[in-house]
C-alpha atoms as a PDB file:
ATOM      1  CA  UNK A   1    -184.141 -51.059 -73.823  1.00  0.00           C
ATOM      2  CA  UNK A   2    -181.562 -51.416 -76.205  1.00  0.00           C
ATOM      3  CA  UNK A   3    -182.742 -51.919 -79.917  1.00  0.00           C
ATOM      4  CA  UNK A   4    -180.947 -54.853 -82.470  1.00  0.00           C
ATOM      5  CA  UNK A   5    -179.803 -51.903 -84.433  1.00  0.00           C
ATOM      6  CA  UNK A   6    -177.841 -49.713 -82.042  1.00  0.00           C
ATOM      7  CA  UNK A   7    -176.767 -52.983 -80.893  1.00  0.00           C
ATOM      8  CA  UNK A   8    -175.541 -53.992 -84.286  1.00  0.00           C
ATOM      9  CA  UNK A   9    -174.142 -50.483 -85.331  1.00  0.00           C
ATOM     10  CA  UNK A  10    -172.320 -49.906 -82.019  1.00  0.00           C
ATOM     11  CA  UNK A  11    -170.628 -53.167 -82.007  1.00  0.00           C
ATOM     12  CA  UNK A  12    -169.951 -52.616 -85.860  1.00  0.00           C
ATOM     13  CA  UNK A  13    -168.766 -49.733 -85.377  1.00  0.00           C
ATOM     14  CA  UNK A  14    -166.129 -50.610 -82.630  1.00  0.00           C
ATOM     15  CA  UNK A  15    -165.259 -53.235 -84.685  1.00  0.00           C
ATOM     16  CA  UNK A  16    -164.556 -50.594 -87.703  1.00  0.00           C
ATOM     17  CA  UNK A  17    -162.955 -47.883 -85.344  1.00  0.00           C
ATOM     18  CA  UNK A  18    -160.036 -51.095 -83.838  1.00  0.00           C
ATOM     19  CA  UNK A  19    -159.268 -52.106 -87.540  1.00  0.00           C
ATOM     20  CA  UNK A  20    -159.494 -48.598 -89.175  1.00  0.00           C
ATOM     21  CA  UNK A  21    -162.066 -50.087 -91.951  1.00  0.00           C
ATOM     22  CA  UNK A  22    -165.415 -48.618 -92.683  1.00  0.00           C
ATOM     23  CA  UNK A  23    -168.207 -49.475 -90.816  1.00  0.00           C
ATOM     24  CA  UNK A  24    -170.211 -50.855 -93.874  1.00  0.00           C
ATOM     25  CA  UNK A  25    -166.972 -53.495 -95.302  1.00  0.00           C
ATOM     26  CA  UNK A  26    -167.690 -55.659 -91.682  1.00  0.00           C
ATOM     27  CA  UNK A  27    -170.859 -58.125 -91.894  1.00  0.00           C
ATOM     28  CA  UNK A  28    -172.430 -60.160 -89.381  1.00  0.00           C
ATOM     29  CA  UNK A  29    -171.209 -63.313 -90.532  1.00  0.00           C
ATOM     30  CA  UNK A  30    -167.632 -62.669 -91.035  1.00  0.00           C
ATOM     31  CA  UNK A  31    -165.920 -64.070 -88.290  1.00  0.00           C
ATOM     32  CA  UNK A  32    -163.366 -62.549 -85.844  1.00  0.00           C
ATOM     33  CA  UNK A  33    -160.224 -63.945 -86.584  1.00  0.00           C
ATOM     34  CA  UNK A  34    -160.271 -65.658 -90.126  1.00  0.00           C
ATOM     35  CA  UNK A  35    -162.516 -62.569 -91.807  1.00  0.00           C
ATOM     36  CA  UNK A  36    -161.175 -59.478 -89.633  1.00  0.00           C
ATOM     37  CA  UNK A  37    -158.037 -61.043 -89.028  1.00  0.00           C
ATOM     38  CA  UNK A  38    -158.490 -60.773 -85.378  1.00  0.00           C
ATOM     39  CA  UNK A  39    -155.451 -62.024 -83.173  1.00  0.00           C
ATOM     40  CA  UNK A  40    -156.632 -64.310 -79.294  1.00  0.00           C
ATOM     41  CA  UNK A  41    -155.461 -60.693 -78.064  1.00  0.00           C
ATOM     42  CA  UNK A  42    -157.299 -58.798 -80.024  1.00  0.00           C
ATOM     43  CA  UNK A  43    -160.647 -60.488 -79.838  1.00  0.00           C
ATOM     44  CA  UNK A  44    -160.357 -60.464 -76.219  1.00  0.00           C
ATOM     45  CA  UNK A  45    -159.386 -56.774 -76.236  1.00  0.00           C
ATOM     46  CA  UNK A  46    -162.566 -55.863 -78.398  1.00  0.00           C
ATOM     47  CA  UNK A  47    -164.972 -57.608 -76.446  1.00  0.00           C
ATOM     48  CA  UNK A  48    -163.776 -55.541 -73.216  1.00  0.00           C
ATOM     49  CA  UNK A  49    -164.371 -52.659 -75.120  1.00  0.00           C
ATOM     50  CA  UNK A  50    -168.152 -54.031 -75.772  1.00  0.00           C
ATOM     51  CA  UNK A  51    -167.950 -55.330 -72.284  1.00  0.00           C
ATOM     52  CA  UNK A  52    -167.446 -51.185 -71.172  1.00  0.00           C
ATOM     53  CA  UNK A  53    -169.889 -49.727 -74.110  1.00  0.00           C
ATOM     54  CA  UNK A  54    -172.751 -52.198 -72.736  1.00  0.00           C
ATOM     55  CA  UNK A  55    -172.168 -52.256 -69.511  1.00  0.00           C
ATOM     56  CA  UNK A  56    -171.852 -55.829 -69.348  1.00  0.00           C
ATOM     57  CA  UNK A  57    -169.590 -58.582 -67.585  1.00  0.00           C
ATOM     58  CA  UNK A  58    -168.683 -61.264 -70.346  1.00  0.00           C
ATOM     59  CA  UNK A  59    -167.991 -64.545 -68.183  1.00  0.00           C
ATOM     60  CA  UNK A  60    -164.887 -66.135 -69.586  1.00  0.00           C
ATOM     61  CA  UNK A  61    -166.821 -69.530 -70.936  1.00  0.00           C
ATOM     62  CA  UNK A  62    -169.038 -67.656 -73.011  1.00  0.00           C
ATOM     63  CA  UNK A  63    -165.957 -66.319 -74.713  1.00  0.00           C
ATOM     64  CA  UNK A  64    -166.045 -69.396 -77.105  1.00  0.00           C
ATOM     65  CA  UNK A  65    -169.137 -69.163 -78.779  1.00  0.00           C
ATOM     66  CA  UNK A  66    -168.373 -65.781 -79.855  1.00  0.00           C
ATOM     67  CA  UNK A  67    -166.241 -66.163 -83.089  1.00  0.00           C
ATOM     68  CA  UNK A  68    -168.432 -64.527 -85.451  1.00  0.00           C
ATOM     69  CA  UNK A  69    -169.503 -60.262 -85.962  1.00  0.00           C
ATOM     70  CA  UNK A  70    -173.364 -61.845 -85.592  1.00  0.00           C
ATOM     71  CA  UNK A  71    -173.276 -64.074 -82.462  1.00  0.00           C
ATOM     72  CA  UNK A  72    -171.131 -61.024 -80.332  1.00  0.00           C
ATOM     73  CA  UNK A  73    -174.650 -58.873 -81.707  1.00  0.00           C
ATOM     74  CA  UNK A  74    -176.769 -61.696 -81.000  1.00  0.00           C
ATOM     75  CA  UNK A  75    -175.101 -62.278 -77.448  1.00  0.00           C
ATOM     76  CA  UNK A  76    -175.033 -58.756 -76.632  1.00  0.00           C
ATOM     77  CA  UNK A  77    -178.431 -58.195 -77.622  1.00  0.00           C
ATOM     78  CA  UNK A  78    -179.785 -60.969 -75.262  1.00  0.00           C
ATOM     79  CA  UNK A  79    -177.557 -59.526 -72.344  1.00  0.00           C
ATOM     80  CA  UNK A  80    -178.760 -56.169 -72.600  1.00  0.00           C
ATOM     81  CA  UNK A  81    -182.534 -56.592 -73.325  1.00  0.00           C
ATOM     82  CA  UNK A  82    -184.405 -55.849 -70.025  1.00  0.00           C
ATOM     83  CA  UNK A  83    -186.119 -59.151 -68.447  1.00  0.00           C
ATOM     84  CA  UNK A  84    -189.512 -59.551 -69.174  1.00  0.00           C
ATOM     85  CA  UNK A  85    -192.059 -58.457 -66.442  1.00  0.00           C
ATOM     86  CA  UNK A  86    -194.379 -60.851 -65.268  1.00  0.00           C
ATOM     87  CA  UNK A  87    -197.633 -60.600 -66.712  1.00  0.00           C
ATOM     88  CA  UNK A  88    -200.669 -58.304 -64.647  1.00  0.00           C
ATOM     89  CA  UNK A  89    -203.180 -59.542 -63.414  1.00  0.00           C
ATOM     90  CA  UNK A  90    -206.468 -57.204 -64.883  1.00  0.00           C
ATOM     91  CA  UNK A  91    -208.114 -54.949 -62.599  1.00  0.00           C
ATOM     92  CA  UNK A  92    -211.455 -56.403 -63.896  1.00  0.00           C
ATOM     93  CA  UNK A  93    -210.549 -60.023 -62.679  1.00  0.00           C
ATOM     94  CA  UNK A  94    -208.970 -59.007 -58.653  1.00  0.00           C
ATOM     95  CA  UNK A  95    -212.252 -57.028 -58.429  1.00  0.00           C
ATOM     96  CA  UNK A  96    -214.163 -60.223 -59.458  1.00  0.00           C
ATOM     97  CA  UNK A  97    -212.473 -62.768 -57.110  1.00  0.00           C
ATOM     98  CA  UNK A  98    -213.970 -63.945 -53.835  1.00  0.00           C
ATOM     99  CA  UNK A  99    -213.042 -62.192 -50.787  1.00  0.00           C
ATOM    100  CA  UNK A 100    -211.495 -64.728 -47.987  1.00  0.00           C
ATOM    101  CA  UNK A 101    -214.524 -65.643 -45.918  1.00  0.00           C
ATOM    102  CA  UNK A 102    -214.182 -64.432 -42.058  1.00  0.00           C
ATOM    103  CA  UNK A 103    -215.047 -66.490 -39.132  1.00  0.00           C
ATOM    104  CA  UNK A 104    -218.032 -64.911 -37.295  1.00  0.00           C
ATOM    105  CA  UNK A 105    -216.932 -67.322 -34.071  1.00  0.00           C
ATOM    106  CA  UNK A 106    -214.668 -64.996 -31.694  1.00  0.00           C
ATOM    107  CA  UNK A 107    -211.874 -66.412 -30.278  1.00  0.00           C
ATOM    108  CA  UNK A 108    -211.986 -67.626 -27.012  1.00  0.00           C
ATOM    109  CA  UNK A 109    -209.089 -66.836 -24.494  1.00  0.00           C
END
């Protein structure tokens, strides 16, 4: 599982590396194109990058909603975490529960 913060820093860090900036000048809410200056082009070409570093398949209408440094980490984040796994059943409670009664008739042919 991927943590918020290697999220954050390796999307920051992209971000830094394209624009030759330091790392610590981008924030989260400084937004793509007004902020960093960002170009249609060049937005699209960073989040392919992301799209390669995660391991991830941005679909083409989510593209909108991602104008700012935070909502690519908070996207990212919530694409990457692993699903949650259903919740187990105790050992204490499937030793507990009835057992399926058997018929004592025998079948008859």
């Amino acid at each position: 599982m991927a943590k918020t913060s290697d999220v954050s820093d390796k999307i920051i860090q992209a971000l830094a590396d394209y624009l030759k900036r330091d790392a610590a000048s981008i924030q989260t809410t400084h937004h793509l194109r007004d902020d960093l200056g960002l170009d249609s082009m060049a937005v699209i070409e960073m989040l392919y990058r992301i799209e390669e570093v995660f391991n991830i398949q941005i679909p083409d209408q989510d593209l909108v909603g991602l104008t700012t440094v935070g909502q690519v980490i908070a996207y990212v984040q919530g694409r990457v975490a692993p699903l949650k796994a259903p919740a187990k059943i105790p050992a204490k409670a499937v030793a507990k529960a009835p057992a399926a009664k058997r018929s004592t008739k025998s079948k008859k042919a």
